[in-house]
C-alpha atoms as a PDB file:
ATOM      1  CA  UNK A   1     -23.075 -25.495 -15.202  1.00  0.00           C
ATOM      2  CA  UNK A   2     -23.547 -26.251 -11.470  1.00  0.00           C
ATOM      3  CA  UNK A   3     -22.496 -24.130  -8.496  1.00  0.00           C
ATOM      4  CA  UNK A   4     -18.645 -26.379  -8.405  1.00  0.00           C
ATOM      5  CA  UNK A   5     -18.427 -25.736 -11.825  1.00  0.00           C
ATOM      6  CA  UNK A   6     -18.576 -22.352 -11.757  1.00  0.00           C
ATOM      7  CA  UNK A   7     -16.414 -22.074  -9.001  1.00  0.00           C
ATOM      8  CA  UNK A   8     -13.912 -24.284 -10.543  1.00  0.00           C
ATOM      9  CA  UNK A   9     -14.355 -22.450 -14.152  1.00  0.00           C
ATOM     10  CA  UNK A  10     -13.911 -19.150 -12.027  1.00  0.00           C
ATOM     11  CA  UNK A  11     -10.462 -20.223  -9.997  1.00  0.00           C
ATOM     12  CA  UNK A  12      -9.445 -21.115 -13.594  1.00  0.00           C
ATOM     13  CA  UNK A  13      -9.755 -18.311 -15.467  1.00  0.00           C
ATOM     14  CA  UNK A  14     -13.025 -19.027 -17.225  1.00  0.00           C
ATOM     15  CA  UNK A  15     -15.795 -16.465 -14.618  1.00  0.00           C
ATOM     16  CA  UNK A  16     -17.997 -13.754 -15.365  1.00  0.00           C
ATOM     17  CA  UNK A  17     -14.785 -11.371 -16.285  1.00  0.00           C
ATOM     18  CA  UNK A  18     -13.418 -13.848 -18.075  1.00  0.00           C
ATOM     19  CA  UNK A  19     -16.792 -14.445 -20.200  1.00  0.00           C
ATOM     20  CA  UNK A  20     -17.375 -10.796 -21.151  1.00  0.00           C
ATOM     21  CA  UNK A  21     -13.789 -10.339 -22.097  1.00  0.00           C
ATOM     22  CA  UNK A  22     -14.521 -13.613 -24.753  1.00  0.00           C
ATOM     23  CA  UNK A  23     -17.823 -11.833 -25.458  1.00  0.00           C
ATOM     24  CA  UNK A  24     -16.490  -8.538 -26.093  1.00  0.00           C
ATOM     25  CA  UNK A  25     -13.198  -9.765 -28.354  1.00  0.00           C
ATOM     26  CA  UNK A  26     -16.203 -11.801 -30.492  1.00  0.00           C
ATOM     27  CA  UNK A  27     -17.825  -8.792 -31.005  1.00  0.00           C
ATOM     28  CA  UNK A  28     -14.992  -7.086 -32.270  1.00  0.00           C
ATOM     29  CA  UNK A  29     -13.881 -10.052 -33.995  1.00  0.00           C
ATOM     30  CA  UNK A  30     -17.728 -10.623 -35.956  1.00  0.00           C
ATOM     31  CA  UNK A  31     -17.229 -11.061 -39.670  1.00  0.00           C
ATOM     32  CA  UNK A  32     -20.734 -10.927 -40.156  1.00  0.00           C
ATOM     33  CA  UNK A  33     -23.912  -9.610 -38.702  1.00  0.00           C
ATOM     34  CA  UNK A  34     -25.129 -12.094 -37.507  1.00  0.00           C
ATOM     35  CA  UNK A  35     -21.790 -12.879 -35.439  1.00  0.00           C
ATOM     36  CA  UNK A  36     -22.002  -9.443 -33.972  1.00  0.00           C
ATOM     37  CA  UNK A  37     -25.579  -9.951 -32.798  1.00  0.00           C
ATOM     38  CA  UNK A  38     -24.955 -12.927 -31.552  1.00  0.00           C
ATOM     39  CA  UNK A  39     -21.898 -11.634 -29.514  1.00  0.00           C
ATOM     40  CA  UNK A  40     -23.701  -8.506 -28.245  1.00  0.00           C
ATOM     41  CA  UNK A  41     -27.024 -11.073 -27.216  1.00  0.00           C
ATOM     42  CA  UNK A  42     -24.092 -12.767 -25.327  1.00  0.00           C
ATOM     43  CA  UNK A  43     -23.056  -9.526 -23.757  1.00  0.00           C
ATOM     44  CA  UNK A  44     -26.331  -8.242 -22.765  1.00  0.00           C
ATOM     45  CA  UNK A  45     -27.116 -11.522 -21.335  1.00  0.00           C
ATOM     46  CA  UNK A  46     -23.741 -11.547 -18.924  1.00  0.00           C
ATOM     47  CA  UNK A  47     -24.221  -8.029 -17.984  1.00  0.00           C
ATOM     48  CA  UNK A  48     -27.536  -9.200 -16.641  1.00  0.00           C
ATOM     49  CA  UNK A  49     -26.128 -11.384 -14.527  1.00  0.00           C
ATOM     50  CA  UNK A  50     -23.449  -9.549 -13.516  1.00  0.00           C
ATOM     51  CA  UNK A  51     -26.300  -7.031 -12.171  1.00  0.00           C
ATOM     52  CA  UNK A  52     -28.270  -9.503 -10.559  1.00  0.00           C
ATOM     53  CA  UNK A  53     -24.995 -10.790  -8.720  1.00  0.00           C
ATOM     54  CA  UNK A  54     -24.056  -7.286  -7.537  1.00  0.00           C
ATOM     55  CA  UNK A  55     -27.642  -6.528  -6.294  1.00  0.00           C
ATOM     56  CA  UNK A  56     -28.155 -10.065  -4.562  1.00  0.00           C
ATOM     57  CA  UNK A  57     -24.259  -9.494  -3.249  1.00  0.00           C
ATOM     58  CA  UNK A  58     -25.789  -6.574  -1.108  1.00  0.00           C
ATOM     59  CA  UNK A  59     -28.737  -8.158   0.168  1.00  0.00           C
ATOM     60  CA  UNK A  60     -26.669 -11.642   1.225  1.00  0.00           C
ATOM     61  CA  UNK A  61     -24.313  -8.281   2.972  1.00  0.00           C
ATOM     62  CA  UNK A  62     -26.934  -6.573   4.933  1.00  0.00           C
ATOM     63  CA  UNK A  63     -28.597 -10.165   5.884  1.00  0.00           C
ATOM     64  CA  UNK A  64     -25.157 -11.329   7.056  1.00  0.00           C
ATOM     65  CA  UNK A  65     -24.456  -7.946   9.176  1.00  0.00           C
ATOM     66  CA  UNK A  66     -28.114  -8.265  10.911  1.00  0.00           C
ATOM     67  CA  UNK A  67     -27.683 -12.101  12.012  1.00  0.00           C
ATOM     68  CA  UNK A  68     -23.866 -11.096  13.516  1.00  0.00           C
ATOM     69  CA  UNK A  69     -24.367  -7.368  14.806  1.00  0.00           C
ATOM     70  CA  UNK A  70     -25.552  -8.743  18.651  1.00  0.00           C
ATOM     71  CA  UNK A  71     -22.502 -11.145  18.469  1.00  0.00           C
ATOM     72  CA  UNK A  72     -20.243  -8.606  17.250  1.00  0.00           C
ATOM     73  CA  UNK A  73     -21.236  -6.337  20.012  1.00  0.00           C
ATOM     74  CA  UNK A  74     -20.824  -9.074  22.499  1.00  0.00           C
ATOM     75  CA  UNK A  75     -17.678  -9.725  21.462  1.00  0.00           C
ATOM     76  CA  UNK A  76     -16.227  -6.159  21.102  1.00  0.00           C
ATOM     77  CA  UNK A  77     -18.001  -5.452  24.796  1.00  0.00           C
ATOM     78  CA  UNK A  78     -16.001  -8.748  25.689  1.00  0.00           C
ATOM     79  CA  UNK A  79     -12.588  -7.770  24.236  1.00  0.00           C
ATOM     80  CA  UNK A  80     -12.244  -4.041  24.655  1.00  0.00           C
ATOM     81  CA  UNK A  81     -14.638  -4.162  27.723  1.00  0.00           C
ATOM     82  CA  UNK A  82     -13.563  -7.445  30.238  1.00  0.00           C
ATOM     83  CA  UNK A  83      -9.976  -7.633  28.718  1.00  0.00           C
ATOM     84  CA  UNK A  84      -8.668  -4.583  27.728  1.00  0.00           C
ATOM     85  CA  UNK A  85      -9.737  -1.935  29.939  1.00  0.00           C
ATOM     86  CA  UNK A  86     -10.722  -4.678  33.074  1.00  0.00           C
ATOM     87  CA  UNK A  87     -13.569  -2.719  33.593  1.00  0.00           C
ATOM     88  CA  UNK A  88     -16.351  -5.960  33.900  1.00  0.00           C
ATOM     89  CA  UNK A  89     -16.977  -9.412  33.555  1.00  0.00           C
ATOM     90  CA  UNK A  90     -19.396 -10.626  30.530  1.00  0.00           C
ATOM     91  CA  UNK A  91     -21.160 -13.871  30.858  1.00  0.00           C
ATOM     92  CA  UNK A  92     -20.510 -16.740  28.786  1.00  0.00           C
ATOM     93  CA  UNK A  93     -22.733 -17.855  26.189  1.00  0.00           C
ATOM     94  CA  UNK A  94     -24.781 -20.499  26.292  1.00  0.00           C
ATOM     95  CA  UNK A  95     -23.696 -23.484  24.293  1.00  0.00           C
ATOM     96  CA  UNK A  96     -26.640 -22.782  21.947  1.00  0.00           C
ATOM     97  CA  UNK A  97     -25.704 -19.648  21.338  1.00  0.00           C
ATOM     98  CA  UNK A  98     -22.333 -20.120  20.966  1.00  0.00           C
ATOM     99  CA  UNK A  99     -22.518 -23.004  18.050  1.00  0.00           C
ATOM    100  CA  UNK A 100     -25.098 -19.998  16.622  1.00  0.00           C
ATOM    101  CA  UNK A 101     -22.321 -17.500  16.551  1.00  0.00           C
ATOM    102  CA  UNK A 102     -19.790 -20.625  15.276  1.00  0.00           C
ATOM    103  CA  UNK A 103     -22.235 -21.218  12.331  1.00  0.00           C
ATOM    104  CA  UNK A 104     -22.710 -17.071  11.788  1.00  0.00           C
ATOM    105  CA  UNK A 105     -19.239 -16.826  11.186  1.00  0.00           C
ATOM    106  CA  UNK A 106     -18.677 -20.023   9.363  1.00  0.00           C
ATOM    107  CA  UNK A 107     -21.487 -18.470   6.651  1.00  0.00           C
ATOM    108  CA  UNK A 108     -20.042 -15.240   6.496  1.00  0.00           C
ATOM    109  CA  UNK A 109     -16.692 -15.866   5.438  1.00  0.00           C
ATOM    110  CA  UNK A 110     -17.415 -19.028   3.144  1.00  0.00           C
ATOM    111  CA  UNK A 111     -20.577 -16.396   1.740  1.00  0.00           C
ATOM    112  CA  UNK A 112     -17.957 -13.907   0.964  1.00  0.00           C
ATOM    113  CA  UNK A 113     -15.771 -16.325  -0.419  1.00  0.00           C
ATOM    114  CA  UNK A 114     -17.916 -17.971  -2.400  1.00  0.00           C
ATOM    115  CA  UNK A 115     -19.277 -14.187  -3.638  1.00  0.00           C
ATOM    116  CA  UNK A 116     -15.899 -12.738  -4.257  1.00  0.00           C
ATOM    117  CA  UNK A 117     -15.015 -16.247  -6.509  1.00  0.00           C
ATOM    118  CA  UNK A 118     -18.771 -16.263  -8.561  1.00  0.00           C
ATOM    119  CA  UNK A 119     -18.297 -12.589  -9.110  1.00  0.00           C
ATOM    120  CA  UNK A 120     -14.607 -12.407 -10.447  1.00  0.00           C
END
């Protein structure tokens, strides 16, 4: 299942949650041996992932926070700074920089949103 599919499985009630509940009810549901193993193979298998996912979630975090700290700065300096307390005037940005911090924030939010969606 591709990247849209999962997303699409996961808006629709079929993600990682949704698996390991179906997992889980198998395993209680196993007639046989051989139903239970396969159901707790199944288990072990999506708790995996689920691991990976939380432990890739933090690194895609702290990658996200050290690419936008200097343009969060800029921008608090510029809001609480320039416009709130009148206390300077900030340069602009260059038009390179400012498609850069376009494109930061762009990534960060559909990151998240793709994250929080994969993860459910």
């Amino acid at each position: 299942m591709g990247v849209l599919g999962k997303i699409l499985a996961s808006i629709f009630g079929g993600g990682l949650a949704e698996q390991l509940r179906l997992a889980y009810q198998a395993r209680l549901a196993a007639q046989n041996d051989a139903e239970r193993i396969a159901a707790e193979i199944e288990i072990a298998g999506l708790e995996a992932r689920r691991q990976v996912l939380a432990q890739g979630g933090r690194w895609i975090t702290a990658v996200q926070v050290a690419w936008a700290l200097p343009f969060m700065l800029y921008n608090a300096k510029l809001v609480v700074w320039d416009k709130i307390l009148a206390l300077g005037v900030t340069d602009d940005l260059s038009p390179a920089l400012y498609e850069l911090q376009g494109t930061i924030v762009a990534f960060f939010f559909v990151a998240t949103t793709a994250q929080t969606i994969l993860n459910r």
